[in-house]
N, C-alpha and C. Protein backbone atom coordinates (compact mmCIF):
# COMPACT_ATOMS: atom_id res chain seq x y z
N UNK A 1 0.83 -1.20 0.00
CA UNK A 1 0.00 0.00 0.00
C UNK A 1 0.87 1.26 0.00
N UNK A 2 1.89 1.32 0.66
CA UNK A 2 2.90 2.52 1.10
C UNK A 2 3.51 2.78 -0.38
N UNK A 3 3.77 1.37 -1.17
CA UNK A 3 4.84 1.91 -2.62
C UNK A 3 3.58 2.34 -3.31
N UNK A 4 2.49 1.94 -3.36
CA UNK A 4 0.98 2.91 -4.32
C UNK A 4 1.44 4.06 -3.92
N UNK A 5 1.13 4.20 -3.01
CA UNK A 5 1.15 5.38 -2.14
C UNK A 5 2.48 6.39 -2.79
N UNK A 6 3.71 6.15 -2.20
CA UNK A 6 4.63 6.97 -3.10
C UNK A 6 4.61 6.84 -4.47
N UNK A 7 4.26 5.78 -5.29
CA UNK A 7 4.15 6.04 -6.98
C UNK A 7 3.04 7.04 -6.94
N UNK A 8 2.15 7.48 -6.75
CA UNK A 8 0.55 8.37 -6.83
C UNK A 8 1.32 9.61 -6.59
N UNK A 9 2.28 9.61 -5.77
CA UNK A 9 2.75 10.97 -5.11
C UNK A 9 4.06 11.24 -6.36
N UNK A 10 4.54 10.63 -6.35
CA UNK A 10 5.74 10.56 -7.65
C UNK A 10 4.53 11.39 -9.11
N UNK A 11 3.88 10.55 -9.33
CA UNK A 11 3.08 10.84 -10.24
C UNK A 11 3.04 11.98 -10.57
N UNK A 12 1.95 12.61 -9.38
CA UNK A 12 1.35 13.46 -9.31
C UNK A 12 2.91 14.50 -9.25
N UNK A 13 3.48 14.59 -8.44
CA UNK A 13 4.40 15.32 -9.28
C UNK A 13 4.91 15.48 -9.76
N UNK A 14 5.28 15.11 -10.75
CA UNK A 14 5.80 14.68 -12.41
C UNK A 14 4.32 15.87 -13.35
N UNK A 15 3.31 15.28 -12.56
CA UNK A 15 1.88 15.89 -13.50
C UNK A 15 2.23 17.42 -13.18
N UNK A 16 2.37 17.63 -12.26
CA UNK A 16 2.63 19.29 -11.84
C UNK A 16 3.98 20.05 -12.22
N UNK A 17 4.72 19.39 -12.18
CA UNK A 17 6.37 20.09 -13.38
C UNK A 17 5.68 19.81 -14.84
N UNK A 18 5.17 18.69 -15.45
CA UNK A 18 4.70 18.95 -16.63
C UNK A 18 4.02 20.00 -16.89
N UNK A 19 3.03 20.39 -16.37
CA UNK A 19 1.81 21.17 -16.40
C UNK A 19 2.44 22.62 -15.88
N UNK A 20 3.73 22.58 -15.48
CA UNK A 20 4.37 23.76 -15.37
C UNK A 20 5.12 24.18 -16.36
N UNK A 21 5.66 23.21 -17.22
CA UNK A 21 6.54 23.51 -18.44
C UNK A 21 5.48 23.81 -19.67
N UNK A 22 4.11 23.13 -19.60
CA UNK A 22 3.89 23.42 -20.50
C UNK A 22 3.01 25.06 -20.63
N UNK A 23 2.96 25.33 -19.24
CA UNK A 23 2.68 26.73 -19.22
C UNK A 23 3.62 27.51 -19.41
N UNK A 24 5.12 27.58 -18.89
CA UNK A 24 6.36 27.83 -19.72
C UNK A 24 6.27 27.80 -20.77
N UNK A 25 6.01 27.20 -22.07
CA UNK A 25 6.23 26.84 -23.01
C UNK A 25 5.03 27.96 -23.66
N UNK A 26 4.06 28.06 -23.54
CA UNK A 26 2.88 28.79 -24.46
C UNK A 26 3.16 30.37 -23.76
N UNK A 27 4.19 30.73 -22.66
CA UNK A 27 4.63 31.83 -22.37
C UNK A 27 5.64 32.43 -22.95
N UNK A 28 6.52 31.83 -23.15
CA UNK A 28 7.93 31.66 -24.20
C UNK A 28 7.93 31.71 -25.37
N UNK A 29 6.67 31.16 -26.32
CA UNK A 29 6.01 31.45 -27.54
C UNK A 29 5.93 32.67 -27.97
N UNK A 30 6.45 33.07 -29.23
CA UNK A 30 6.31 34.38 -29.75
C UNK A 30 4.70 35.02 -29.58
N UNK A 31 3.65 34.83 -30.00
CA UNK A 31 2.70 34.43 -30.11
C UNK A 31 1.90 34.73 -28.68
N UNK A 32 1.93 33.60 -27.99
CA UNK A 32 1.37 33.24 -26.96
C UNK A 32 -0.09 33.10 -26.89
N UNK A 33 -0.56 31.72 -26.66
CA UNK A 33 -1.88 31.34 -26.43
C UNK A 33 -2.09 31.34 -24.85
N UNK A 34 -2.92 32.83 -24.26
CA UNK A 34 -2.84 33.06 -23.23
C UNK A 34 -4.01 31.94 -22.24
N UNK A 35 -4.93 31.64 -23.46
CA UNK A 35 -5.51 30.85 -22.33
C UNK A 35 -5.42 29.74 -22.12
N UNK A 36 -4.54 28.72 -23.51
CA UNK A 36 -3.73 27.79 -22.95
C UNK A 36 -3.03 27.98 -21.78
N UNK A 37 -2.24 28.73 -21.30
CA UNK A 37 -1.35 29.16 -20.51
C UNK A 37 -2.00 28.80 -19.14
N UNK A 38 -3.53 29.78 -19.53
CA UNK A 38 -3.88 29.94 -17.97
C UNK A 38 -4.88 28.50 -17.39
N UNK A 39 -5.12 27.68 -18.14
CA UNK A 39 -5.43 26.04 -18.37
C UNK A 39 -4.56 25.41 -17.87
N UNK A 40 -3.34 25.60 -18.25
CA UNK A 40 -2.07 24.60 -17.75
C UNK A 40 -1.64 25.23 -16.15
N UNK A 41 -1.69 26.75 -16.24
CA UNK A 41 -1.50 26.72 -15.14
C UNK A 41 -2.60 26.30 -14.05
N UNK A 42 -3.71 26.59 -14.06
CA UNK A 42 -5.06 26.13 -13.60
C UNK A 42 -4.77 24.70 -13.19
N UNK A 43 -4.61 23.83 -14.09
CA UNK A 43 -4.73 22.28 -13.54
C UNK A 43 -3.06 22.46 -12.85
N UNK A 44 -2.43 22.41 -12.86
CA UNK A 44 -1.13 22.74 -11.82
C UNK A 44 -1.50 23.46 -10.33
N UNK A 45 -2.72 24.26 -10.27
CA UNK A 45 -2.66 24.30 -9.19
C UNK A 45 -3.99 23.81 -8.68
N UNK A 46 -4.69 23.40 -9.52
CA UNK A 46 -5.89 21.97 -9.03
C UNK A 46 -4.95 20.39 -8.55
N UNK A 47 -3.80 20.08 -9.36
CA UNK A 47 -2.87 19.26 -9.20
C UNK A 47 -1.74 18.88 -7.75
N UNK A 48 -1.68 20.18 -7.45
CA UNK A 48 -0.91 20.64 -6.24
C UNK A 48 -1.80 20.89 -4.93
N UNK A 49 -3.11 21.33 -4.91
CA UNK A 49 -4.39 21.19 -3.64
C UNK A 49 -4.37 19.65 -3.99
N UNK A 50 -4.98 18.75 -5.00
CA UNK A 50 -5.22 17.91 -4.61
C UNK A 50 -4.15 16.68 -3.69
N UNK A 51 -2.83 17.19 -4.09
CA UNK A 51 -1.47 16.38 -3.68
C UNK A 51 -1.43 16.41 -2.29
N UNK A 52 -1.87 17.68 -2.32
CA UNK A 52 -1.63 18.35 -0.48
C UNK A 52 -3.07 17.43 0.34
N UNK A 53 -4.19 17.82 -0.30
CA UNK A 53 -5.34 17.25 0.12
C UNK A 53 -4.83 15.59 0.34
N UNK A 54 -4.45 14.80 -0.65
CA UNK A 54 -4.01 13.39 -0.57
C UNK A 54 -3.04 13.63 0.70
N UNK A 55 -2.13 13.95 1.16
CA UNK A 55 -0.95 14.29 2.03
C UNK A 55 -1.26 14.18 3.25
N UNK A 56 -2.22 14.72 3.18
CA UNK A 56 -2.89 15.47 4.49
C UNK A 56 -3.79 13.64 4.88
N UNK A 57 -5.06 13.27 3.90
CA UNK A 57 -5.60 12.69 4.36
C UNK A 57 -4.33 11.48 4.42
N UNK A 58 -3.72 10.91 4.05
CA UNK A 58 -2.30 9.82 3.95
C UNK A 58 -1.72 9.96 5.68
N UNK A 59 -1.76 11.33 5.79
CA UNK A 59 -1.07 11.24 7.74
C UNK A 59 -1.99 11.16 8.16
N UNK A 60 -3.57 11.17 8.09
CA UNK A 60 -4.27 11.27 8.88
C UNK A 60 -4.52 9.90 9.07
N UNK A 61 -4.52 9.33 7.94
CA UNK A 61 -4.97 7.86 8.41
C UNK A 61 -3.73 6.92 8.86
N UNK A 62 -2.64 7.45 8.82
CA UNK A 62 -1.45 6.96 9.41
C UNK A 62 -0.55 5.75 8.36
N UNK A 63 -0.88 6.45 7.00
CA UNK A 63 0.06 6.00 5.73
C UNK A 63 1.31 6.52 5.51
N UNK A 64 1.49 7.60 6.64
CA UNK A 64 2.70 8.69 6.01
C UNK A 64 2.83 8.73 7.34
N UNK A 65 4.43 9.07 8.08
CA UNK A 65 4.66 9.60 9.38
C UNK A 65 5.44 10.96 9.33
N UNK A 66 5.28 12.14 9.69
CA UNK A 66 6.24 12.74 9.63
C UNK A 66 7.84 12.41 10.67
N UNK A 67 8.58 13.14 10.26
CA UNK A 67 9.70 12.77 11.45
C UNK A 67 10.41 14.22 11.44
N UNK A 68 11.32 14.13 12.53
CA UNK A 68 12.30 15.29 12.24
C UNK A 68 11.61 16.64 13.04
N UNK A 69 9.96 16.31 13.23
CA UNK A 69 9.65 17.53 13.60
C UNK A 69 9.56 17.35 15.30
N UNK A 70 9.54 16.67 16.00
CA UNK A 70 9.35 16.59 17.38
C UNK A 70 10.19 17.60 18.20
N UNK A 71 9.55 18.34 18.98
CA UNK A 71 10.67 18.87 20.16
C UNK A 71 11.40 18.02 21.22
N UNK A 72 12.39 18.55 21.59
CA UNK A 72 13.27 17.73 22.83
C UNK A 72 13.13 18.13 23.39
């Protein structure tokens, strides 16, 4: 369940640098198709709530641990 778990998260951000280049890319264009642009960026940051949303529910149900953060 834990390697799903990091491939989905791998994924998903792979989907969000894509979806960042390709808004790069229609910006960089002589041209520029602005509302391509604002599409790619749009699902990049529908892509990135939902990662966080997954994140969030993943520690809650105790799929993910944080570490490193405890006080002494």
């Amino acid at each position: 369940m834990q390697s799903l778990l990091h491939l989905i998260i791998l994924l998903m951000l792979l989907a969000i640098v894509v979806s960042l280049g390709s808004a790069l890319y229609y910006l960089a264009r002589g041209q520029g198709d602005s509302r391509k642009m604002v599409r790619a960026l749009s699902i990049r940051v529908g892509l990135s709530l939902a990662l966080f949303f997954l994140l969030m529910i993943a520690w809650y149900a105790g799929l993910i641990v944080p570490h490193g953060l405890e006080p002494h």
